[in-house]
Protein backbone atom coordinates (compact mmCIF):
# COMPACT_ATOMS: atom_id res chain seq x y z
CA UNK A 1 -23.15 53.69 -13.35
CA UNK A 2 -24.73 53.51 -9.55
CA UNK A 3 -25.35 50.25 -8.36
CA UNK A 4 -28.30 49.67 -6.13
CA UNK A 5 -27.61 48.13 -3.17
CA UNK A 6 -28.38 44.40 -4.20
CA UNK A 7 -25.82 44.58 -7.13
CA UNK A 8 -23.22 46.21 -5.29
CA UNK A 9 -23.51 43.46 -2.50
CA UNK A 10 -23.45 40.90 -5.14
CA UNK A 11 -20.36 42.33 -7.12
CA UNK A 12 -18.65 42.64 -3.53
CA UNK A 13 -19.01 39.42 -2.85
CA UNK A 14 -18.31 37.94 -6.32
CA UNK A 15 -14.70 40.07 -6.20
CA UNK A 16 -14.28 38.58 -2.73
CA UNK A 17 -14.53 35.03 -4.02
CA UNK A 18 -12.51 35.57 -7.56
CA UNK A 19 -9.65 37.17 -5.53
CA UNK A 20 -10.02 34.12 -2.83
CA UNK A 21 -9.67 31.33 -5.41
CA UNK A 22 -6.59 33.41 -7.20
CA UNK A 23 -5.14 33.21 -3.92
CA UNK A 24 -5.92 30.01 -2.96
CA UNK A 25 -4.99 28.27 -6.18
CA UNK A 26 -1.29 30.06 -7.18
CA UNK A 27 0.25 27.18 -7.35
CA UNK A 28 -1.74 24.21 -9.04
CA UNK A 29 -0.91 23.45 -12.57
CA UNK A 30 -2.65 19.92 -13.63
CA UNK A 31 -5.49 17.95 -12.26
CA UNK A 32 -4.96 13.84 -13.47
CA UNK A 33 -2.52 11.56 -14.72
CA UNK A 34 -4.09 10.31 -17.98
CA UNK A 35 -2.46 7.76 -20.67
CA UNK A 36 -2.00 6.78 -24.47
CA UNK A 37 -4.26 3.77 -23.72
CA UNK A 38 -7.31 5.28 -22.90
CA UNK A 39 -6.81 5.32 -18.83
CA UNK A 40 -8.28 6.38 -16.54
CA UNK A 41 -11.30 7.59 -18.84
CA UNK A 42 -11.84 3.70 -20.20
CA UNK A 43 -12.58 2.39 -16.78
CA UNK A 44 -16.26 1.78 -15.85
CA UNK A 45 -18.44 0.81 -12.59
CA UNK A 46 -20.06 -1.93 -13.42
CA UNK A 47 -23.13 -1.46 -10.56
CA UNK A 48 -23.62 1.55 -8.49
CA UNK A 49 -24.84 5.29 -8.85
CA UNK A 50 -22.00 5.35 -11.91
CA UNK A 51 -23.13 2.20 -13.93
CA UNK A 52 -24.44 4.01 -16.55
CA UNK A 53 -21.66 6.31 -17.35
CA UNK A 54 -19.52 5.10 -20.03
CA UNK A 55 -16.08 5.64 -17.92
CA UNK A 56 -14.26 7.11 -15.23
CA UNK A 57 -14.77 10.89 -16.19
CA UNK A 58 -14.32 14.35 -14.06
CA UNK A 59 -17.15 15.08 -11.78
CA UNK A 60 -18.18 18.72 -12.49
CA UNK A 61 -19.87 19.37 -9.01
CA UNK A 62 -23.69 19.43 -8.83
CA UNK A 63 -24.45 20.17 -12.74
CA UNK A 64 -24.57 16.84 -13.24
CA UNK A 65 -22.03 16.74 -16.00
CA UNK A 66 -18.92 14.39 -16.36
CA UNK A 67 -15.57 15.37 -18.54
CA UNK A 68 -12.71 14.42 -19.98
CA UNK A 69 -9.39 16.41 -20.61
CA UNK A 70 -7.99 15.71 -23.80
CA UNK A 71 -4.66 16.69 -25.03
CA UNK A 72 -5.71 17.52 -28.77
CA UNK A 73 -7.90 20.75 -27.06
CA UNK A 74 -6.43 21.41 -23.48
CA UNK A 75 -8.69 24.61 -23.12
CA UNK A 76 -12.09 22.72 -23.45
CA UNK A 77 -13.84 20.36 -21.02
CA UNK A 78 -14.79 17.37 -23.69
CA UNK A 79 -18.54 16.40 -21.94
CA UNK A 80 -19.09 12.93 -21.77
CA UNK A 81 -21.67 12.27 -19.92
CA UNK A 82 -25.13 14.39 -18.23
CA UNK A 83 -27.00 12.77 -15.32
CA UNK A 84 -30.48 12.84 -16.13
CA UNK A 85 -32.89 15.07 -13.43
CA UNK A 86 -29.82 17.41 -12.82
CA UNK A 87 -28.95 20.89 -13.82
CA UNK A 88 -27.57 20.46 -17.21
CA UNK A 89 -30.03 17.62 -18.41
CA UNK A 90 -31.43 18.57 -21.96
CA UNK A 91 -29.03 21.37 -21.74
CA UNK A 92 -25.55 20.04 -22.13
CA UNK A 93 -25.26 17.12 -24.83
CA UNK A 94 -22.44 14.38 -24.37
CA UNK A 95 -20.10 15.54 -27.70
CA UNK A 96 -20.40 19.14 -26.15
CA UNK A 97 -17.11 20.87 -25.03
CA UNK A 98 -17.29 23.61 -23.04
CA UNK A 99 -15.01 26.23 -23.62
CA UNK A 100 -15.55 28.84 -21.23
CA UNK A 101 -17.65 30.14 -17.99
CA UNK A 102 -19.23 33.69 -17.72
CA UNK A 103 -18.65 34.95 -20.97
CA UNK A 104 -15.07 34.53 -21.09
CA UNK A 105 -13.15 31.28 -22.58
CA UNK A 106 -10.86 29.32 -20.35
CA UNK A 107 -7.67 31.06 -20.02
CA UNK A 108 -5.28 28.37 -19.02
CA UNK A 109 -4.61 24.68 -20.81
CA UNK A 110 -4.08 21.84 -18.21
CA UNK A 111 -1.26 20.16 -18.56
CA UNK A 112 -1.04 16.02 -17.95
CA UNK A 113 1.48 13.79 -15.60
CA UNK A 114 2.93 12.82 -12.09
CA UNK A 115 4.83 15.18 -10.15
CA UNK A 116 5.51 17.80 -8.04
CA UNK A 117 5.60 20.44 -10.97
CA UNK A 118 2.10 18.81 -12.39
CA UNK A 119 0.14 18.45 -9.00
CA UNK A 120 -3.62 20.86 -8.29
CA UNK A 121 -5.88 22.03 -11.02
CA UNK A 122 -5.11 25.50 -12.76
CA UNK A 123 -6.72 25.20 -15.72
CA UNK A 124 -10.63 24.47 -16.95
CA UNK A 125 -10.88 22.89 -14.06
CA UNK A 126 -10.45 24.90 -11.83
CA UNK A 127 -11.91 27.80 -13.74
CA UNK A 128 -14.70 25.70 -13.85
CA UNK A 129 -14.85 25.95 -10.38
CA UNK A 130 -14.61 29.02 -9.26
CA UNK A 131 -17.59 29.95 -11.40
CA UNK A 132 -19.79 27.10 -9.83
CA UNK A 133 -18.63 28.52 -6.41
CA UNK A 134 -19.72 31.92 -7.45
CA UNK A 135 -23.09 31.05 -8.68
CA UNK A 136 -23.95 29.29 -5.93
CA UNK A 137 -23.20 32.00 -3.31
CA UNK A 138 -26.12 33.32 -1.28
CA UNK A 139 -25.85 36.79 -3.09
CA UNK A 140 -25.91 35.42 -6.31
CA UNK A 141 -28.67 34.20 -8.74
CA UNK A 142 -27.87 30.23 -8.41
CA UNK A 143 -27.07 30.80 -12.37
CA UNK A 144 -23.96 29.04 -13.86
CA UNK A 145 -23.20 30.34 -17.22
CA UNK A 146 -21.34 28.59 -19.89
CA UNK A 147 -20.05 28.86 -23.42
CA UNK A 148 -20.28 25.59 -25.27
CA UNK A 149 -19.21 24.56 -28.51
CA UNK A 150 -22.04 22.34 -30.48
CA UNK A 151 -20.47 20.98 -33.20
CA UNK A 152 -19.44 24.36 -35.53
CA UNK A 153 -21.90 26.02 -33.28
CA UNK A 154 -20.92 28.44 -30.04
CA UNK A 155 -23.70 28.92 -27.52
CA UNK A 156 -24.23 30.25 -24.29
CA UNK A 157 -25.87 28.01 -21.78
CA UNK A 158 -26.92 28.87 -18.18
CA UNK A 159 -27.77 26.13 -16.04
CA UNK A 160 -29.48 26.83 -12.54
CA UNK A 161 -27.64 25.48 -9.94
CA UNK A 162 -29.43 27.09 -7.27
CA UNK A 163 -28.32 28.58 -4.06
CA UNK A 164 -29.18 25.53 -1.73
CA UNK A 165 -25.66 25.06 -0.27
CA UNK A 166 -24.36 27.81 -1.21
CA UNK A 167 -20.19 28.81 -1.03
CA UNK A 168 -17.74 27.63 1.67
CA UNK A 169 -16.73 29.90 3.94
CA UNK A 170 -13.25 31.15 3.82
CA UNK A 171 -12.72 29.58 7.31
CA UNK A 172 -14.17 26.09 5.93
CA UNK A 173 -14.28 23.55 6.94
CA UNK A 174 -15.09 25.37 10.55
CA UNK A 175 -17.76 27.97 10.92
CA UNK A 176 -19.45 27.21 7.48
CA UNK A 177 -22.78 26.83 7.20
CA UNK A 178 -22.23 24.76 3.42
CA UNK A 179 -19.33 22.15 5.18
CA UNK A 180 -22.79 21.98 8.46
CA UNK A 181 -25.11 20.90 5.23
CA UNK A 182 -22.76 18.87 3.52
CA UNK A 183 -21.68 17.02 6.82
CA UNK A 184 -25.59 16.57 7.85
CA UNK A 185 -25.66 14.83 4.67
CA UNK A 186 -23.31 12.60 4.33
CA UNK A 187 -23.59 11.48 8.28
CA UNK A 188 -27.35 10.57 7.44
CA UNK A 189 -26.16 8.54 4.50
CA UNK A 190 -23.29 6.48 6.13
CA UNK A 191 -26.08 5.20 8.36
CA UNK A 192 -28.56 4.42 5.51
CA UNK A 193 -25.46 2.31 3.34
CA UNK A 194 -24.04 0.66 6.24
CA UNK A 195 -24.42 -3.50 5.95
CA UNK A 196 -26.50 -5.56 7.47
CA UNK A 197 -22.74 -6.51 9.16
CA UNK A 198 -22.18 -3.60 10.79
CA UNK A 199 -18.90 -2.74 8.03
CA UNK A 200 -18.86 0.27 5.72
CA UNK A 201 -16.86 -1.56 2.54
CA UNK A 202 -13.14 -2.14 3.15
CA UNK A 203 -10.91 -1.33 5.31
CA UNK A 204 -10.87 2.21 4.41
CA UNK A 205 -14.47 2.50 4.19
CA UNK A 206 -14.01 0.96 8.11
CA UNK A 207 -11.92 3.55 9.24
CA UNK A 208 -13.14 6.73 8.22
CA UNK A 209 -16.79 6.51 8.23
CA UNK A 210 -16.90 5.26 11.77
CA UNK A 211 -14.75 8.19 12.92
CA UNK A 212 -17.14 10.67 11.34
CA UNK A 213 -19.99 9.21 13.08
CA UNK A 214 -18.21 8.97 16.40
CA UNK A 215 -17.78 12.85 15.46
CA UNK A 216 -20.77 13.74 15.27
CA UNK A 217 -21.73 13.54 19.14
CA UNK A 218 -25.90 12.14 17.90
CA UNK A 219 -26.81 9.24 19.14
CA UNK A 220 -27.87 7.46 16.09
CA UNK A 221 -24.77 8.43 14.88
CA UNK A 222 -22.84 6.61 17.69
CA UNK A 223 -25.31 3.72 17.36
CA UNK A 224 -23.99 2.85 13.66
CA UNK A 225 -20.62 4.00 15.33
CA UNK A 226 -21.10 1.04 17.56
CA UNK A 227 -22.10 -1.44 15.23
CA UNK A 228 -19.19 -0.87 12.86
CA UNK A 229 -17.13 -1.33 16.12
CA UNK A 230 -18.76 -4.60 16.86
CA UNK A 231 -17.35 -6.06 13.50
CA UNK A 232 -14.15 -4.77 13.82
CA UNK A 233 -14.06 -6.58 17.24
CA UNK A 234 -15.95 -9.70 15.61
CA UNK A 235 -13.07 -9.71 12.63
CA UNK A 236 -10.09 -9.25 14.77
CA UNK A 237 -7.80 -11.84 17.35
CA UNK A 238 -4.65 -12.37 18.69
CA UNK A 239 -3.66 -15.09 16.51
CA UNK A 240 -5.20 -14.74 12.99
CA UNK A 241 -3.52 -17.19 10.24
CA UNK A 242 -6.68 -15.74 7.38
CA UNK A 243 -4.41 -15.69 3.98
CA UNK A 244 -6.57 -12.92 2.25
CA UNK A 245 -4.84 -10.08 1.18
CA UNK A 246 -3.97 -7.09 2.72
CA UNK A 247 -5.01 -8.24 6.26
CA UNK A 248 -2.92 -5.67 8.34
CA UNK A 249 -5.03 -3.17 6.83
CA UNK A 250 -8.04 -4.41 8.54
CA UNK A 251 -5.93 -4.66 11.82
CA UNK A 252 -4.99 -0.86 11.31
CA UNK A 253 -8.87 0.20 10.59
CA UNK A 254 -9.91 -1.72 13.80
CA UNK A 255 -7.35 -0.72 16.31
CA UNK A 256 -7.71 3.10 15.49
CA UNK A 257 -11.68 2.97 15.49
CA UNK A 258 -12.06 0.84 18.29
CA UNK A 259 -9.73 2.72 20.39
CA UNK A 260 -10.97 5.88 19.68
CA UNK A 261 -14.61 4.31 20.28
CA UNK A 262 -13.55 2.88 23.55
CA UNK A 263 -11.69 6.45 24.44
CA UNK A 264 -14.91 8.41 24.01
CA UNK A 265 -17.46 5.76 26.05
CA UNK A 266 -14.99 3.70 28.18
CA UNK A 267 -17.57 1.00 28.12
CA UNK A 268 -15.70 -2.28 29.45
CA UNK A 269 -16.08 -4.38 26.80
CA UNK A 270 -13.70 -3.49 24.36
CA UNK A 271 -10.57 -3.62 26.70
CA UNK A 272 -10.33 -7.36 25.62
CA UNK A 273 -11.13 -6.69 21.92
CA UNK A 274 -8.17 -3.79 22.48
CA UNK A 275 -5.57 -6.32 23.58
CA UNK A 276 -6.19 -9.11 20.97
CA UNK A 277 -6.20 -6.67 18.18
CA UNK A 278 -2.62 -5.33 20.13
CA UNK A 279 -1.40 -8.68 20.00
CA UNK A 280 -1.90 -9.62 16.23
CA UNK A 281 -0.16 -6.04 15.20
CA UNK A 282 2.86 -6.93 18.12
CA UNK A 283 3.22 -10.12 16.30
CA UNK A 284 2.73 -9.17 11.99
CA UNK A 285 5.70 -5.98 13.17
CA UNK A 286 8.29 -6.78 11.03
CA UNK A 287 11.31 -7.12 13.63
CA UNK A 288 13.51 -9.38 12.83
CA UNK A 289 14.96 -11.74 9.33
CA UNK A 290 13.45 -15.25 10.25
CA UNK A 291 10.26 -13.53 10.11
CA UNK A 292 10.10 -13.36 5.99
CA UNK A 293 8.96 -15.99 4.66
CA UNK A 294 11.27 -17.65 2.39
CA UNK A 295 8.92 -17.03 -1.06
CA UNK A 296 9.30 -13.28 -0.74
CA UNK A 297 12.56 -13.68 -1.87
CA UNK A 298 12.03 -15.14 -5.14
CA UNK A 299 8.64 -13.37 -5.66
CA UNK A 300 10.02 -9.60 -4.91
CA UNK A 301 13.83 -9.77 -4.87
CA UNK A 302 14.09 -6.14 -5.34
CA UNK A 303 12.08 -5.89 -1.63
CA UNK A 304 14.17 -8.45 0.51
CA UNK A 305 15.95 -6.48 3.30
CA UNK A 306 19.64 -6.60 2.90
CA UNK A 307 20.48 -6.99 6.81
CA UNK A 308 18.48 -6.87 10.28
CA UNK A 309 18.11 -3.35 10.35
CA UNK A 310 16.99 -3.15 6.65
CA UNK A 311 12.89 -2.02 6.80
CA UNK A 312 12.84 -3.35 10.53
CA UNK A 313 10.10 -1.65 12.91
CA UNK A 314 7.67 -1.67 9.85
CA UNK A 315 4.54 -3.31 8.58
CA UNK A 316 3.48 -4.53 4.79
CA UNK A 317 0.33 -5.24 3.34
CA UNK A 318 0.56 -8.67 5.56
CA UNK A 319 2.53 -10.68 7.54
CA UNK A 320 6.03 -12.30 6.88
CA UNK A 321 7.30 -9.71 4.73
CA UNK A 322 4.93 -10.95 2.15
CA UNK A 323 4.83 -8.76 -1.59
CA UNK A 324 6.95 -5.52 -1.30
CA UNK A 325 7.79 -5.70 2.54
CA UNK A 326 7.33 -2.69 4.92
CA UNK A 327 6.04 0.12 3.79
CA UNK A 328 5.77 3.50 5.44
CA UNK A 329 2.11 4.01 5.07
CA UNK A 330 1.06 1.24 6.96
CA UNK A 331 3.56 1.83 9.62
CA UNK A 332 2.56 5.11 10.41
CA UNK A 333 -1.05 3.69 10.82
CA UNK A 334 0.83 1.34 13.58
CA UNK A 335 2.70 3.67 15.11
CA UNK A 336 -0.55 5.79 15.43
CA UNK A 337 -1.96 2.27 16.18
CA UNK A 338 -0.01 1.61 19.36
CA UNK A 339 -0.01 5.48 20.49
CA UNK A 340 -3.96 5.26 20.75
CA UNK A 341 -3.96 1.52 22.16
CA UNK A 342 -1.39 2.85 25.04
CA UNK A 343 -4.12 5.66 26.00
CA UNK A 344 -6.63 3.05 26.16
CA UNK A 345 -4.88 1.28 28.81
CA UNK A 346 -3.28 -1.52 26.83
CA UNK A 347 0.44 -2.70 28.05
CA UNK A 348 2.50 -1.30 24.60
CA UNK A 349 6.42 -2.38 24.49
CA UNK A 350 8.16 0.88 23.73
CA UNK A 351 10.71 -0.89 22.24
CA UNK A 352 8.32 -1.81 19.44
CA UNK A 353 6.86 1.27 19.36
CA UNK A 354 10.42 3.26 18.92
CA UNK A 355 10.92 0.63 15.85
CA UNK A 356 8.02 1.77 14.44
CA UNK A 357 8.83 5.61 14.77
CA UNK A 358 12.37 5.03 13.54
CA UNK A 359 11.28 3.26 10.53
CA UNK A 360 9.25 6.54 9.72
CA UNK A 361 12.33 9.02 10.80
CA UNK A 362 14.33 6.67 8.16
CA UNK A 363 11.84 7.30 5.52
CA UNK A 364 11.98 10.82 6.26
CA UNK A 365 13.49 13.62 3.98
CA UNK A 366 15.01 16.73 5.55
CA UNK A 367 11.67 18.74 4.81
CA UNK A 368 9.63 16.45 6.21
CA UNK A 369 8.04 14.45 3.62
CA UNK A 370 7.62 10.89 3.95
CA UNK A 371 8.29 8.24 1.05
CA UNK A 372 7.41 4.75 0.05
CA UNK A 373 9.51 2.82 2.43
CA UNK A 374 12.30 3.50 4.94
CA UNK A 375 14.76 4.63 2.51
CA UNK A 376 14.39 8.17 1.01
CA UNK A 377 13.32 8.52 -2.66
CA UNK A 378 14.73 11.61 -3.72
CA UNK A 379 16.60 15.15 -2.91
CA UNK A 380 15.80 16.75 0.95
CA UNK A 381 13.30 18.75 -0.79
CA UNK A 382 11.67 16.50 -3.31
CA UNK A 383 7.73 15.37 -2.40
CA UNK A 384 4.88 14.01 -4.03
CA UNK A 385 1.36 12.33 -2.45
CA UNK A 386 1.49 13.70 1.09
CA UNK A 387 -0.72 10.47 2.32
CA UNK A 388 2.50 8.65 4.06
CA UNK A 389 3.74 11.91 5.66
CA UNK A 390 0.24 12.30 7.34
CA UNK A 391 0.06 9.23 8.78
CA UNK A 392 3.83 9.55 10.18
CA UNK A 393 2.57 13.16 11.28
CA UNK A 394 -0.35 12.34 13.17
CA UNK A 395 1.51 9.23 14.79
CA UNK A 396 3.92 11.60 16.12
CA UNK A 397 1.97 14.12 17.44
CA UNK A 398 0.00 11.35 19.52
CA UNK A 399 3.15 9.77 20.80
CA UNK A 400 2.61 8.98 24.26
CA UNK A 401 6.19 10.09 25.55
CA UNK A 402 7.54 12.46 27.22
CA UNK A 403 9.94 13.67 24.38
CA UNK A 404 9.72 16.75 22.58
CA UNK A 405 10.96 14.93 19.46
CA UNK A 406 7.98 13.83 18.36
CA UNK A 407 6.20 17.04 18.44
CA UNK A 408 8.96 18.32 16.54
CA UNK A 409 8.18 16.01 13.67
CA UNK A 410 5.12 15.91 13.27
CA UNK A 411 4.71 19.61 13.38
CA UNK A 412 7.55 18.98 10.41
CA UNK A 413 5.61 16.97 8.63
CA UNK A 414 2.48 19.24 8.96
CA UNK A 415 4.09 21.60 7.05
CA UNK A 416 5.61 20.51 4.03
CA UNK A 417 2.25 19.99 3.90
CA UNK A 418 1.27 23.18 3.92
CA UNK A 419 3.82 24.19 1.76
CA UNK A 420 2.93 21.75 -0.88
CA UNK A 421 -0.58 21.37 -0.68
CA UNK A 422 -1.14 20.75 -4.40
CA UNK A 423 -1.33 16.56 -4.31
CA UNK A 424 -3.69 16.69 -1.78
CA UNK A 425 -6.51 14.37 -3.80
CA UNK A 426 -3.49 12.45 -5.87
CA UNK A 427 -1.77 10.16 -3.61
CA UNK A 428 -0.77 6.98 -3.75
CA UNK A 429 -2.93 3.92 -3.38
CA UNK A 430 -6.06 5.03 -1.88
CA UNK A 431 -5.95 8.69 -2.85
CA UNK A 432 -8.81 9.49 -0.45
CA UNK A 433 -7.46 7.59 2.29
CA UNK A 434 -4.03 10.04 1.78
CA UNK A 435 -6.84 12.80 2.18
CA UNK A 436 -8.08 11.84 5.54
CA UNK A 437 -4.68 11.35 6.96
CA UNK A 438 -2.66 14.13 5.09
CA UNK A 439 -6.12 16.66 6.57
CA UNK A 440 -5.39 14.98 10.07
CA UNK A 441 -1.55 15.71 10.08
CA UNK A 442 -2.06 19.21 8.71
CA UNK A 443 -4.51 20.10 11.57
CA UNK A 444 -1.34 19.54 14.08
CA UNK A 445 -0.34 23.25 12.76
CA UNK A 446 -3.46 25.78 11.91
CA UNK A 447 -1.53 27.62 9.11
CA UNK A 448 -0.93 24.36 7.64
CA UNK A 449 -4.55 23.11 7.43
CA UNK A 450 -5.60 26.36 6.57
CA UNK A 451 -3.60 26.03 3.43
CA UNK A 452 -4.37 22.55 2.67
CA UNK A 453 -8.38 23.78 2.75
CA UNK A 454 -8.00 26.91 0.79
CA UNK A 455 -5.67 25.29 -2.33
CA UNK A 456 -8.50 22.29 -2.40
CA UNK A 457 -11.52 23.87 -2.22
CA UNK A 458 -12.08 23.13 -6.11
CA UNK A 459 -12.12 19.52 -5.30
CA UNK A 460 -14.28 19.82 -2.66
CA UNK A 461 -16.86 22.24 -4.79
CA UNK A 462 -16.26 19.58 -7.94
CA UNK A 463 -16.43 16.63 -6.23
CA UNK A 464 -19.94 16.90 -4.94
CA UNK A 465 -22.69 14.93 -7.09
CA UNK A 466 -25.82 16.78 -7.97
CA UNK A 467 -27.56 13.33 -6.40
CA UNK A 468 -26.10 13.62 -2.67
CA UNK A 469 -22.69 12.37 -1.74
CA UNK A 470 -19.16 12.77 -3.01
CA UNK A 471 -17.59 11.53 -6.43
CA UNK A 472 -13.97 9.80 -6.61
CA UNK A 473 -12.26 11.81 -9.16
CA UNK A 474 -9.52 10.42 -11.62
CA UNK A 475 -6.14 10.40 -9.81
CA UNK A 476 -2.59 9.67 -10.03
CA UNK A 477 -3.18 5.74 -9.44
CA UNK A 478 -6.10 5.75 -11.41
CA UNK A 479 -7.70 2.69 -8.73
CA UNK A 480 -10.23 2.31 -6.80
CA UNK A 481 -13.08 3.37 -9.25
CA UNK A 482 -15.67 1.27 -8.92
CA UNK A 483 -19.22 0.60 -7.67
CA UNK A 484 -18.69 1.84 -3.93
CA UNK A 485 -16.59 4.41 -4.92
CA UNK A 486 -19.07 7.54 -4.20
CA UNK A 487 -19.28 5.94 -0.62
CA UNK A 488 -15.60 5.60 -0.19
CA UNK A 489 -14.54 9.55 -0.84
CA UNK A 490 -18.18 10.07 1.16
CA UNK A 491 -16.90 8.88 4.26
CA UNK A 492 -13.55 10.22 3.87
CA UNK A 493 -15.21 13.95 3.13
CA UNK A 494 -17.14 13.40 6.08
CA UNK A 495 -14.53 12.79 8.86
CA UNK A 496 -12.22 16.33 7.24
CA UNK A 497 -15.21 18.00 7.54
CA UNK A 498 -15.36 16.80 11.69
CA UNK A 499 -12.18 17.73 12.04
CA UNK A 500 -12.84 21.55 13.24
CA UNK A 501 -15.33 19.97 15.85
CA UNK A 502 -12.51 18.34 17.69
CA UNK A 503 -14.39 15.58 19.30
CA UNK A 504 -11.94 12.18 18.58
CA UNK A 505 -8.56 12.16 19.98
CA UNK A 506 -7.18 12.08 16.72
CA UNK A 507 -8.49 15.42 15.73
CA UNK A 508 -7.71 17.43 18.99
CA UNK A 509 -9.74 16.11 21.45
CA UNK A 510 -8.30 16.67 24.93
């Protein structure tokens, strides 16, 4: 059979893609931790653009529909909920399972759990995927087609998706005119949801989205840029005795923002904001025993250092070695802390700083991946969320000394994650805050990031709603779900997609 020339540019490009994502995806096996008692899929957000669906389900890109994986039928997408006004409304029923994309049933079960052998998304999933990419290319017919089981009943479905955005390029995030879109987007609707205060949400919220605005290099961009700024500085002092949780958080967000801020339009100002926001992270580093504060002993035993040197250089979720001590991901957010603080022109002790980096060199396995705290979880070449190990990577490769050392481990930490790009959206915590800072480590080595990009880019084409912004998938913590959710993993999606452009510090900027 001769093809004209319309279908044979259209079957070209539809090989292209399938071999891509069999490329791209060799390695992935599961896509979410789920349990016996109902979780994650019995969790619900109360207010938001999710109140109305009846838990915390898979995001299927832009058809609208929400899943669940269920162990009794691993081959089928169980359909629990369809957004009304998007593709699959009064097509798709909740009760539905869909069994299979293009005429052919799903060819691989997913498989459930934690760990480095059940990390990525082979399976419906990510079949489901790579059909949604194809149908969406701009040489296709903006058709998705899918089997679905009604019931007793088999039927074929085919819901237009359209060819608005299109498919990522294979060079995406960079040079893609889908990631330009999808940034355009999202940039436009961090300004729109930002508060009356100037904040985003919490403190990750407060890092990220201000970072992708400061990005973006338009000025109404850098105004909300500047008003998230102004809270961080409002929020932040020297001496700050507040006893809400998780305050060194907030101390992280604002000295990495502001810094960067001040780095980009050296406006006076913020020199003073710089220093007291130095001076509360000099003084919450854990350095030395009679910091702790004699209740963390009886409230986490299992935590309390066992000598001087024990966790030392660190931070915890606050002050006084309160809860579970040091950990490593917020010290390599304060090692990254002081290394952009010293290019702004504040006085850092180096001592301090060293601390900091040895704690993370101490947490350190021999391939580079970073765990929990300063003492190694498992064999040299065990792994799991890669969040930690970018944070210690990008705090490296911004050191502000003259030692090749550093280079030398962040570039090591850049590429176990490459090598193991599969828990990319599953890490601990915040699992989109691990995104932004895993993306920003890989990006110290090209092959690395490239990697990271190409094994994700089902999350990327799943997690977009059909109603504008990005969706916070079911994940190895199963936390965070709630009504600000969409506008957390937004803001996060929106600074990996700046990183190509190079314009913070943190992202290349010379």
């Amino acid at each position: 059979m001769r093809l004209n020339p319309v279908s044979s540019l259209i079957l070209k490009t539809s090989i292209a893609l399938i071999i891509y994502w069999c490329c791209a995806n060799t390695n992935a096996v599961a896509q979410v931790h789920y349990y016996e008692n109902g979780s994650p899929w019995n969790r619900k957000a109360n207010s938001g653009p999710d109140a109305n669906v009846p838990g915390w389900f898979y995001n299927l890109g832009i058809t609208g529909l929400r899943v669940e994986l269920t162990a009794d039928q691993p081959k089928t997408l169980l359909v629990r909920y369809v957004f009304p006004d998007s593709p699959a409304h009064r097509k798709i029923l909740a009760g539905d399972r869909i069994v299979g994309v293009d005429g052919k049933l799903f060819t691989n079960a997913h498989q459930n759990g934690y760990g480095m052998k059940v990390f990525g998304a082979v399976g419906p999933i990510s079949e489901f995927a790579q059909s949604l990419e194809l149908s969406q290319a701009k040489k296709a017919n903006g058709r998705l087609k899918l089997m679905v089981r009604r019931g007793s009943e088999q039927r074929n479905i085919v819901l237009n998706v359209g060819k608005r955005y299109g498919a990522y390029a294979d060079s995406f995030p960079a040079s893609c005119e889908k990631t330009d879109l999808i940034l355009s987007e999202l940039l436009d609707a961090l300004v729109q949801n930002q508060k009356p205060d100037g904040s985003f949400g919490n403190a990750v919220h407060n890092t990220f989205a201000p970072l992708a605005l400061l990005a973006s290099g338009k000025r109404k961009h850098l105004e909300a840029a500047e008003r998230c700024v102004q809270f961080h500085c409002r929020e932040t002092k020297s001496k700050d005795n507040r006893v809400a949780g998780l305050i060194n958080w907030r101390y992280m967000s604002a000295a990495i923002v502001v810094s960067e801020y001040y780095l980009q339009t050296k406006k006076s100002w913020v020199i003073p904001e710089l220093q007291q926001i130095h001076d509360y992270l000099a003084d919450s580093q854990y350095l030395k025993m009679s910091q702790i504060k004699p209740s963390s002993k009886e409230s986490h035993p299992n935590s309390y250092p066992k000598g001087p040197a024990d966790a030392r250089g660190g931070w915890g979720h606050n002050p006084g070695f309160e809860g579970y001590g040091p950990i490593a991901m917020l010290t390599g957010q304060g090692a990254l802390a002081y290394a952009m603080l010293h290019r702004c022109g504040i006085k850092v002790d180096r001592s301090k700083h060293d601390a900091a980096y040895d704690f993370l060199r101490r947490a350190t396995g021999a391939n580079g991946y970073v765990w929990y705290e300063d003492q190694l979880g498992g064999g040299p070449e065990s792994w799991a969320d890669m969040g930690r190990t970018g944070a210690a990577g990008i705090a490296n490769f911004l050191s502000p000394y003259d030692d090749s050392v550093y280079l030398q481990r962040a570039k090591k930490h850049a590429q176990v994650i490459g090598t193991h790009p599969e828990s990319f959206p599953d890490t601990h915590g915040s699992p989109v805050m691990g995104m932004g800072y895993t993306a920003l480590a890989a990006n110290v080595d090209p092959a690395s990031f490239r990697q990271l990009m190409d094994s994700n880019r089902w999350w990327f084409t799943l997690a977009q709603c059909h109603n504008g912004g990005f969706y916070y998938q079911p994940n190895r913590d199963n936390a965070g779900y709630g009504a600000d959710a969409r506008m957390l993993t937004s803001s996060v999606v929106a600074f990996i997609f700046s990183i190509p452009k190079h314009n913070l510090i943190v992202t290349g900027k010379k």
